[in-house]
C-alpha atoms as a PDB file:
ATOM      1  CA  UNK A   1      49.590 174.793  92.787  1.00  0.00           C
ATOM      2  CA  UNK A   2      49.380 173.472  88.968  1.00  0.00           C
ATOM      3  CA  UNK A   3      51.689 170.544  88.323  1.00  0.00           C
ATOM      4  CA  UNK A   4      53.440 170.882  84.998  1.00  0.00           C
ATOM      5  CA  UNK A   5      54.479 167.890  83.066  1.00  0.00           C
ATOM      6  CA  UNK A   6      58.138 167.632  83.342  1.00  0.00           C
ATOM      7  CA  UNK A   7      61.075 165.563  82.797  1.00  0.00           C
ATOM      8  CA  UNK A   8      63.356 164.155  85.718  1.00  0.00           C
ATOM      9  CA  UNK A   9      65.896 166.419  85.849  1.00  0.00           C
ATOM     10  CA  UNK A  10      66.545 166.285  81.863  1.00  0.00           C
ATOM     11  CA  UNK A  11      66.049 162.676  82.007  1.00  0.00           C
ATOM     12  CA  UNK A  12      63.277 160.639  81.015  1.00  0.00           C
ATOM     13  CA  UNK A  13      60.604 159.211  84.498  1.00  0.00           C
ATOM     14  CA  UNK A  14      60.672 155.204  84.953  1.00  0.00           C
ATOM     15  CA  UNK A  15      58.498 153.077  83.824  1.00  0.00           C
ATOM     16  CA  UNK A  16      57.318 149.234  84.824  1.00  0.00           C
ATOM     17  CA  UNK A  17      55.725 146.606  82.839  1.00  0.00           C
ATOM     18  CA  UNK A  18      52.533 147.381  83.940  1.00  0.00           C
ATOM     19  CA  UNK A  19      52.607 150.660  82.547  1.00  0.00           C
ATOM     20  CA  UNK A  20      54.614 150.000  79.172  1.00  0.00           C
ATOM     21  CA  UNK A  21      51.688 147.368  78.304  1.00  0.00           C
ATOM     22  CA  UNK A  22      49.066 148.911  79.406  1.00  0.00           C
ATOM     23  CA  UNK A  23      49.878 152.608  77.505  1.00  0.00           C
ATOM     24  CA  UNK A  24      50.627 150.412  74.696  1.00  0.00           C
ATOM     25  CA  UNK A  25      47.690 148.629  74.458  1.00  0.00           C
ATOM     26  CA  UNK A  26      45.989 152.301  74.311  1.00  0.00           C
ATOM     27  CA  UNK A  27      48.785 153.120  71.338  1.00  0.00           C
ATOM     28  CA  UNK A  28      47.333 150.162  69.583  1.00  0.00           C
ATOM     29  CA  UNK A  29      43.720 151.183  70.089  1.00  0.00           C
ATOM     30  CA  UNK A  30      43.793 154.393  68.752  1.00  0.00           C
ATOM     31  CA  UNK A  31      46.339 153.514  65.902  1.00  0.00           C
ATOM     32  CA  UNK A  32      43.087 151.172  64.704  1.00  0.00           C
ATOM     33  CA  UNK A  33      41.036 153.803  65.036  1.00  0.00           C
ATOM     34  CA  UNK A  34      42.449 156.611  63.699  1.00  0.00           C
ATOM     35  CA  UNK A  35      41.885 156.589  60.372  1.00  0.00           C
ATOM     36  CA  UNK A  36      38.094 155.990  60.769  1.00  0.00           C
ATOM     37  CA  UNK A  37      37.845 158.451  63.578  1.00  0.00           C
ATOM     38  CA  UNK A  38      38.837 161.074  60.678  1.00  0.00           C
ATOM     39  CA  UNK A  39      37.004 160.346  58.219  1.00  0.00           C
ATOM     40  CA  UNK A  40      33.807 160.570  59.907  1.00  0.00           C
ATOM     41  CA  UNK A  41      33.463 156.791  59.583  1.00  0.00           C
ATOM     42  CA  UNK A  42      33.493 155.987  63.545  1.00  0.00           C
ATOM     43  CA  UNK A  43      30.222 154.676  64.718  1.00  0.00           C
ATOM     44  CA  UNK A  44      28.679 156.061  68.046  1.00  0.00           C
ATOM     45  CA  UNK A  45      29.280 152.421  69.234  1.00  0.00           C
ATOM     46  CA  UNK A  46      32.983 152.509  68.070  1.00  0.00           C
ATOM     47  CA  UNK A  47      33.291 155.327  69.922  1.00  0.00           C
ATOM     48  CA  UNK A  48      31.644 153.857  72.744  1.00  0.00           C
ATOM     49  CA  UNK A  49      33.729 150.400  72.289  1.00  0.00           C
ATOM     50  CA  UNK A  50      37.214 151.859  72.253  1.00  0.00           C
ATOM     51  CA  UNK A  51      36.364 154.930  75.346  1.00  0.00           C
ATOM     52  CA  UNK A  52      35.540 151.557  77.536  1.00  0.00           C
ATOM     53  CA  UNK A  53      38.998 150.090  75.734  1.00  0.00           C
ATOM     54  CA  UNK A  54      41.093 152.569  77.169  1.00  0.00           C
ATOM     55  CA  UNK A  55      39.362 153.175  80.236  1.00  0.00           C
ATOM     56  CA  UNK A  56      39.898 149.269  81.099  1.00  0.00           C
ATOM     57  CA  UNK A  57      43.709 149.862  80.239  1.00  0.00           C
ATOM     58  CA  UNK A  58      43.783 153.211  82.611  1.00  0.00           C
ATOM     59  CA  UNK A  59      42.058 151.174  85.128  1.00  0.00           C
ATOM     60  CA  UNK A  60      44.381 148.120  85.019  1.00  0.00           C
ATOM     61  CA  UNK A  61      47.276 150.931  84.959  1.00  0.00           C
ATOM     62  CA  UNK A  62      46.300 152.661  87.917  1.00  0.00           C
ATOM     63  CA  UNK A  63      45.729 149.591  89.772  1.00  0.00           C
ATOM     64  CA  UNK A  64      48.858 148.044  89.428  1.00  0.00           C
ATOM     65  CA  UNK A  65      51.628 150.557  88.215  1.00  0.00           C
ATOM     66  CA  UNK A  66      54.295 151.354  90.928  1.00  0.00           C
ATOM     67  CA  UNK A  67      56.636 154.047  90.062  1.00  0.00           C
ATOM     68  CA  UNK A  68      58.293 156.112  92.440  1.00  0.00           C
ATOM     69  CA  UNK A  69      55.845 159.426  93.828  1.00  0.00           C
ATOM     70  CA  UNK A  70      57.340 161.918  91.235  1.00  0.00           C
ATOM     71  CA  UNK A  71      57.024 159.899  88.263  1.00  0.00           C
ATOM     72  CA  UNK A  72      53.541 158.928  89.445  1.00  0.00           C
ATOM     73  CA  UNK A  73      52.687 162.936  89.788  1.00  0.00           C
ATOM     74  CA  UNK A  74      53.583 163.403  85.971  1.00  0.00           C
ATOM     75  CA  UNK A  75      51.829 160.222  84.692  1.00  0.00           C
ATOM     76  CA  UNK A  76      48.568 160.902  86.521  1.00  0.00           C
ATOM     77  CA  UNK A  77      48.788 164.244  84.011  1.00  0.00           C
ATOM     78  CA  UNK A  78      49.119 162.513  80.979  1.00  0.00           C
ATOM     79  CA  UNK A  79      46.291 160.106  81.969  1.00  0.00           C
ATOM     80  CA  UNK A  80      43.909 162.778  83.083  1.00  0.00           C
ATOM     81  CA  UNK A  81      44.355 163.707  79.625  1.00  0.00           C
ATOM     82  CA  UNK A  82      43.588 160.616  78.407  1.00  0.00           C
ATOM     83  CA  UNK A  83      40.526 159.960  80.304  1.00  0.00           C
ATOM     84  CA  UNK A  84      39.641 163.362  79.108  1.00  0.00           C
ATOM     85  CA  UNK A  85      39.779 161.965  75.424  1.00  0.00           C
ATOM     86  CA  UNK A  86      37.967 158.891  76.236  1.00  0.00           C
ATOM     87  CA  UNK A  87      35.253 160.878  77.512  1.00  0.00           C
ATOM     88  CA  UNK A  88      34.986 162.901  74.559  1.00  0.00           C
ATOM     89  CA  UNK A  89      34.810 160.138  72.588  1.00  0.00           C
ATOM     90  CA  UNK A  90      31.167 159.248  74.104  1.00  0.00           C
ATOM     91  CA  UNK A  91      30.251 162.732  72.809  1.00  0.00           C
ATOM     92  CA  UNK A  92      29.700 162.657  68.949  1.00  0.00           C
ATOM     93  CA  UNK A  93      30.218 166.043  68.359  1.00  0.00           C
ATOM     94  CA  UNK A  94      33.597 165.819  70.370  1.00  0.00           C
ATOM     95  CA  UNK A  95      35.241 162.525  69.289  1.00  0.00           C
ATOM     96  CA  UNK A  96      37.459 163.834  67.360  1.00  0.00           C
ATOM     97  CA  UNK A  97      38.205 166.287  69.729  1.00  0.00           C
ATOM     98  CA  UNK A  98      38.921 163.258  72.242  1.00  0.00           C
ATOM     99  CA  UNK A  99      40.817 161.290  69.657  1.00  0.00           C
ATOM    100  CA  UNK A 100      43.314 164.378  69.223  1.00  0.00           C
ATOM    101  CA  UNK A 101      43.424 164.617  73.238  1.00  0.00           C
ATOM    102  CA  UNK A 102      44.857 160.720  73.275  1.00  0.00           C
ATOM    103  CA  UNK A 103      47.252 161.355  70.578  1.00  0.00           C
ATOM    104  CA  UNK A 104      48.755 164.311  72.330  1.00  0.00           C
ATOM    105  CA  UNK A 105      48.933 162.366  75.559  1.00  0.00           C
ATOM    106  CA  UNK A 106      50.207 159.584  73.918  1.00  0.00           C
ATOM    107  CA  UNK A 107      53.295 161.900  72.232  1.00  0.00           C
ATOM    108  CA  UNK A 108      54.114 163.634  75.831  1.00  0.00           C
ATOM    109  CA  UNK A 109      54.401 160.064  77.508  1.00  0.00           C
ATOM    110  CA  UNK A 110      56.640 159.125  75.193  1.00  0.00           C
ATOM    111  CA  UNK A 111      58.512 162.275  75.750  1.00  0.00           C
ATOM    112  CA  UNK A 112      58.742 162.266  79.378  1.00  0.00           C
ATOM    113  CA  UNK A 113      58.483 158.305  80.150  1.00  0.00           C
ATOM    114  CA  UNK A 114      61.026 156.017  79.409  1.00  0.00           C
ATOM    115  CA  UNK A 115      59.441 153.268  77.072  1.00  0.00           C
ATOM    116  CA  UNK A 116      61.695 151.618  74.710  1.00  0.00           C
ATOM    117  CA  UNK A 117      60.598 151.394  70.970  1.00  0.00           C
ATOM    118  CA  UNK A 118      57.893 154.407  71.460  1.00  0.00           C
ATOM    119  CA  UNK A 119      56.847 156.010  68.313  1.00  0.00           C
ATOM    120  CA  UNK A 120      53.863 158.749  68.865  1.00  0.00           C
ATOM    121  CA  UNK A 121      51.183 158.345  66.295  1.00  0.00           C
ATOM    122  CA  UNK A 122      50.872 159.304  63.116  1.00  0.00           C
ATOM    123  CA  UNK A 123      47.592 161.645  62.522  1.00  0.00           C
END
């Protein structure tokens, strides 16, 4: 059985502090690296830099974030996305493939996850 992101019953899931800073430090990440990532001026090492970046912040997430079962099920889709992108990123002919991948994620946490002041990214 697929899980399908979803909201909680037209409402947006919780969130705890632990998860609002550590999805924003990955908003912050790829807002610096955007720009570069499209216009071919990301470095393999870049790439390679800000992958480990957010896989530290998914790390320190899934460590320590404690949201009830549900909201866990839907979150644990949006970062499987994520480390999906971050992979990518260590691929040069995929980064910005992986790039996209976190930007999406990033837009359908904010759409589903209660985070006050969350603006997707601009791309």
């Amino acid at each position: 059985m697929t899980i399908q992101l979803r909201l909680d019953h037209g409402k947006k899931w919780p969130t705890d502090d632990v998860l609002r800073r550590g999805m924003g430090e990955i908003r912050v990440a790829m807002t610096q690296s955007l720009k570069p990532i499209h216009n071919n001026d990301f470095t393999p090492a870049q790439s390679d830099a800000l992958a480990t970046r957010i896989q530290t912040q998914i790390d320190y997430v899934l460590g320590n974030c404690k949201l009830p079962e549900q909201a866990d099920q839907q979150l644990q889709l949006i970062l499987e996305q994520i480390i999906d992108g971050a992979a990518d990123l260590k691929t040069g002919t995929r980064r910005n493939q992986g790039a996209m991948k976190i930007v999406r994620a990033l837009a359908q946490y904010g759409e589903h996850f209660d985070h006050a002041g969350w603006q997707p990214l601009e791309h």
